[in-house]
C-alpha atoms as a PDB file:
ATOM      1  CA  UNK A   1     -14.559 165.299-185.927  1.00  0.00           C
ATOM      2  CA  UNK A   2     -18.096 164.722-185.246  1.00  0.00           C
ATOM      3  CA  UNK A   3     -16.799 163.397-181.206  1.00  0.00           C
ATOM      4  CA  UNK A   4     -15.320 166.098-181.075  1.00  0.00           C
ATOM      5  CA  UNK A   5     -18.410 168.512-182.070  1.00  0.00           C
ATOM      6  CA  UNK A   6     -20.572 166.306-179.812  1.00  0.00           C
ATOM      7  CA  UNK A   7     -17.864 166.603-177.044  1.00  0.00           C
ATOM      8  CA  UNK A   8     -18.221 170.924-177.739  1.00  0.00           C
ATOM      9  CA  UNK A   9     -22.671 170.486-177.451  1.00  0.00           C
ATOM     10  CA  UNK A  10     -22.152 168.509-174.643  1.00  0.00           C
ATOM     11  CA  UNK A  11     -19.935 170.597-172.470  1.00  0.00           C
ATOM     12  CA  UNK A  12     -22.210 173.929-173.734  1.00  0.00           C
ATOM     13  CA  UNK A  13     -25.461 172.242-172.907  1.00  0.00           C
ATOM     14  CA  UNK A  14     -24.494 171.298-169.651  1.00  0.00           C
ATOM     15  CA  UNK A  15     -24.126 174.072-167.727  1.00  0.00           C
ATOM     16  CA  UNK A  16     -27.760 174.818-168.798  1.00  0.00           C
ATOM     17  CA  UNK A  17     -29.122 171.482-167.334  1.00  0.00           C
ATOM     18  CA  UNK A  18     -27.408 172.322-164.211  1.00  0.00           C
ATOM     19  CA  UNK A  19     -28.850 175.422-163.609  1.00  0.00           C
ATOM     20  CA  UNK A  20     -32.425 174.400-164.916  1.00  0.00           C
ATOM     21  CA  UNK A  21     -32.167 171.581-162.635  1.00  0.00           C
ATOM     22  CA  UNK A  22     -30.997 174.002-159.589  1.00  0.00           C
ATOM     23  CA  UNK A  23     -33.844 176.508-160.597  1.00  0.00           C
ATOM     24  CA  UNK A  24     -35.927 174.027-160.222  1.00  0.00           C
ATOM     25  CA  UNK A  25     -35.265 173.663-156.720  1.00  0.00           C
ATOM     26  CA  UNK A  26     -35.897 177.328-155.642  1.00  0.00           C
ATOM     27  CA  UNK A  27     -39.666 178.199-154.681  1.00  0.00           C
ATOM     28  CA  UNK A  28     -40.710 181.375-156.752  1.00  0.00           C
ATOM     29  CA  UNK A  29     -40.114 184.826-155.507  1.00  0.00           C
ATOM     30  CA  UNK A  30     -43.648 186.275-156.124  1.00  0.00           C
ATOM     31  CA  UNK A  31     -47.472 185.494-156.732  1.00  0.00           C
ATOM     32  CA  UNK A  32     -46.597 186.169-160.468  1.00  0.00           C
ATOM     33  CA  UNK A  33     -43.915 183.555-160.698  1.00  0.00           C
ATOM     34  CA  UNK A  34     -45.931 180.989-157.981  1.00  0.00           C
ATOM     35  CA  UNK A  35     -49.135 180.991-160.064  1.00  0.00           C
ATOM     36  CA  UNK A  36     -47.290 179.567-163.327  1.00  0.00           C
ATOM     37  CA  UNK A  37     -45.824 176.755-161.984  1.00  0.00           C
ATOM     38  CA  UNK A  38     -47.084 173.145-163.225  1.00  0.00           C
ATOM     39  CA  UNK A  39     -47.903 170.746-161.172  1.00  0.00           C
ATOM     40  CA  UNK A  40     -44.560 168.809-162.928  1.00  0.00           C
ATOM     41  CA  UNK A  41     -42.470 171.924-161.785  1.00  0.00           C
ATOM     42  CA  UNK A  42     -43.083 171.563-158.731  1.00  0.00           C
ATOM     43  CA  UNK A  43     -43.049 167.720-158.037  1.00  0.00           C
ATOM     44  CA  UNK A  44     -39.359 168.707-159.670  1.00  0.00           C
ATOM     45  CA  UNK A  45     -38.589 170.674-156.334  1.00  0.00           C
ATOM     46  CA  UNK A  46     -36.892 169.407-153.095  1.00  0.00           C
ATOM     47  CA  UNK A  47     -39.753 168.696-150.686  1.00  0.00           C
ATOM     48  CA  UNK A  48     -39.499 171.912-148.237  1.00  0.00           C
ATOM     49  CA  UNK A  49     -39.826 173.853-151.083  1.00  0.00           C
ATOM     50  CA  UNK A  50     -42.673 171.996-152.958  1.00  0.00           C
ATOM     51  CA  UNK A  51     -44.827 172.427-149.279  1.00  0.00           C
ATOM     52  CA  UNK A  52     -44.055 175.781-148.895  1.00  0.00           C
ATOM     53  CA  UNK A  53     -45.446 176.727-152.567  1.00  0.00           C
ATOM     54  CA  UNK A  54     -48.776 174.556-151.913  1.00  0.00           C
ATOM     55  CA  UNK A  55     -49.381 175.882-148.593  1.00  0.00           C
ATOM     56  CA  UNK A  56     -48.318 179.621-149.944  1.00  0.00           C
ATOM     57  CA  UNK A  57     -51.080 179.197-153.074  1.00  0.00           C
ATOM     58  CA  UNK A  58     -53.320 177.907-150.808  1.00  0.00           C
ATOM     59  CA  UNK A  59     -53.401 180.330-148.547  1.00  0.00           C
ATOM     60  CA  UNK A  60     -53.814 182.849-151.623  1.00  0.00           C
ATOM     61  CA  UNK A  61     -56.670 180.655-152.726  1.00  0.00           C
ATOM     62  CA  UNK A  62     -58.623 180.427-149.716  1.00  0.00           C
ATOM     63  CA  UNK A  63     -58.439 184.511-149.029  1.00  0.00           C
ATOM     64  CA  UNK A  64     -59.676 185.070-152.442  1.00  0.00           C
ATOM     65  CA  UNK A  65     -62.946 182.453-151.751  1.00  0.00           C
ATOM     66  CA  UNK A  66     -63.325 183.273-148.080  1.00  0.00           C
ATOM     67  CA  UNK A  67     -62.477 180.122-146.440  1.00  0.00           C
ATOM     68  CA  UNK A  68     -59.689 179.204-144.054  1.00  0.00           C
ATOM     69  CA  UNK A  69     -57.776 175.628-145.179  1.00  0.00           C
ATOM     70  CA  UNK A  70     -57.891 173.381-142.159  1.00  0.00           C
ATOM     71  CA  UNK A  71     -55.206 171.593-140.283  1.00  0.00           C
ATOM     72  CA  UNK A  72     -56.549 167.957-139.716  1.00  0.00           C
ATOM     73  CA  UNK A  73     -58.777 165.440-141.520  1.00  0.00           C
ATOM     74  CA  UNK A  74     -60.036 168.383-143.478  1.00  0.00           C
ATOM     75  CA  UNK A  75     -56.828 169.799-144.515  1.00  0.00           C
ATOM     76  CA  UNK A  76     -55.876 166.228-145.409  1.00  0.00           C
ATOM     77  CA  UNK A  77     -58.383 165.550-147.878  1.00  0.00           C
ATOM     78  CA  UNK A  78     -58.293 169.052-149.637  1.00  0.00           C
ATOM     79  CA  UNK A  79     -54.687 167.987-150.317  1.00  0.00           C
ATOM     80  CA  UNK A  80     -55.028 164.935-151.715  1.00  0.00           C
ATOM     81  CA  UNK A  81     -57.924 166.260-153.981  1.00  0.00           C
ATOM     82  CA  UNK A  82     -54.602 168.767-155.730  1.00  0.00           C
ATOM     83  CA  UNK A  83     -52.581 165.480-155.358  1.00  0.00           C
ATOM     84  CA  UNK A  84     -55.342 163.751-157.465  1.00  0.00           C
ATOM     85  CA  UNK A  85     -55.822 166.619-160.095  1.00  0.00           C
ATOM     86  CA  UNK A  86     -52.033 166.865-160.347  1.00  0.00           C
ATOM     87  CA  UNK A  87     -51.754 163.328-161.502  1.00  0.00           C
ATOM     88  CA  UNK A  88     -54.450 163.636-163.623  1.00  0.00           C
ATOM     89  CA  UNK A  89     -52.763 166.267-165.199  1.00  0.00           C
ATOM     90  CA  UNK A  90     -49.510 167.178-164.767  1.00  0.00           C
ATOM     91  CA  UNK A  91     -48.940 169.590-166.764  1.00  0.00           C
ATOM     92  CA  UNK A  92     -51.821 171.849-165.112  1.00  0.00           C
ATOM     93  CA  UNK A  93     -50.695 175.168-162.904  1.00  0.00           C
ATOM     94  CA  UNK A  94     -50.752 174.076-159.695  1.00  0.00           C
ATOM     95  CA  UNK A  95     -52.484 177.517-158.542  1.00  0.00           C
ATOM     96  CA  UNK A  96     -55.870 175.994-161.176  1.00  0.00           C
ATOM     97  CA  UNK A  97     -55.502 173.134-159.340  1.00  0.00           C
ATOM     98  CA  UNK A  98     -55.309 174.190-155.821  1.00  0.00           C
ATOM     99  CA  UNK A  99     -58.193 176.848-157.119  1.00  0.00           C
ATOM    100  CA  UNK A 100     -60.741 173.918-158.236  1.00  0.00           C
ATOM    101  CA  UNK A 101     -60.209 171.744-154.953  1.00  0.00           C
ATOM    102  CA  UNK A 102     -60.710 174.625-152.877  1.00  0.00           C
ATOM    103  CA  UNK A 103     -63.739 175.694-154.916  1.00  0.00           C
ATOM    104  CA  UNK A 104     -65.177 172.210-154.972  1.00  0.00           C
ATOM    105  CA  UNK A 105     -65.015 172.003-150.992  1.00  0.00           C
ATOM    106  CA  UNK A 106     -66.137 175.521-149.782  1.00  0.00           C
ATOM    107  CA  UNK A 107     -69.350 174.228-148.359  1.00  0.00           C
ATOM    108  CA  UNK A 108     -67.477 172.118-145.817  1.00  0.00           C
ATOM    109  CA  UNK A 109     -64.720 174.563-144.570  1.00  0.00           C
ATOM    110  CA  UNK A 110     -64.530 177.246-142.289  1.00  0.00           C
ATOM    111  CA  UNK A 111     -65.545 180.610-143.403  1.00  0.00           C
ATOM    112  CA  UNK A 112     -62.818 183.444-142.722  1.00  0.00           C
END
């Protein structure tokens, strides 16, 4: 009886695993959705997508505080100051994180 009941959880809960896992995949539609994803979320996507969110937040980011993000040396090192606060804390919206590294290197990058 109680296999059985297991064998009933199991085959409900599954479905829902599936389709958390496959959600996980998809970058958000919209600045609403993109701005409350964790840091975990998204090192849960499939690499293309996981770039394209960073580089879509960033370039949110860097509107709002006036600076243009780099390609280079620069660009580099601003993203492996949100690859540093993301392991630090993991469970941080990537957007906050993005937000801070940005904000802690405005000095040094190129004014819009």
């Amino acid at each position: 009886m109680k296999t059985r009941i297991l064998a009933v959880a199991a085959s409900l809960v599954a479905p829902l695993l599936v389709a958390g896992a496959a959600q996980a995949q998809m970058p958000p539609l919209n600045f609403d959705q993109a701005a409350y994803i964790t840091c975990k979320e998204a090192h849960a996507m499939n690499p293309a997508a996981r770039k394209a969110l960073g580089e879509y937040l960033a370039e949110h980011v860097a509107r709002y505080r006036g600076v243009k993000i780099p390609d280079g040396q620069q660009g580099a090192e601003l993203a492996l100051l949100v690859r540093g606060g993301c392991t630090l804390a993991p469970d941080a919206y990537l957007f906050t994180v993005i937000d801070r590294a940005v904000l802690a290197e405005k000095d040094k990058l190129p004014k819009r």
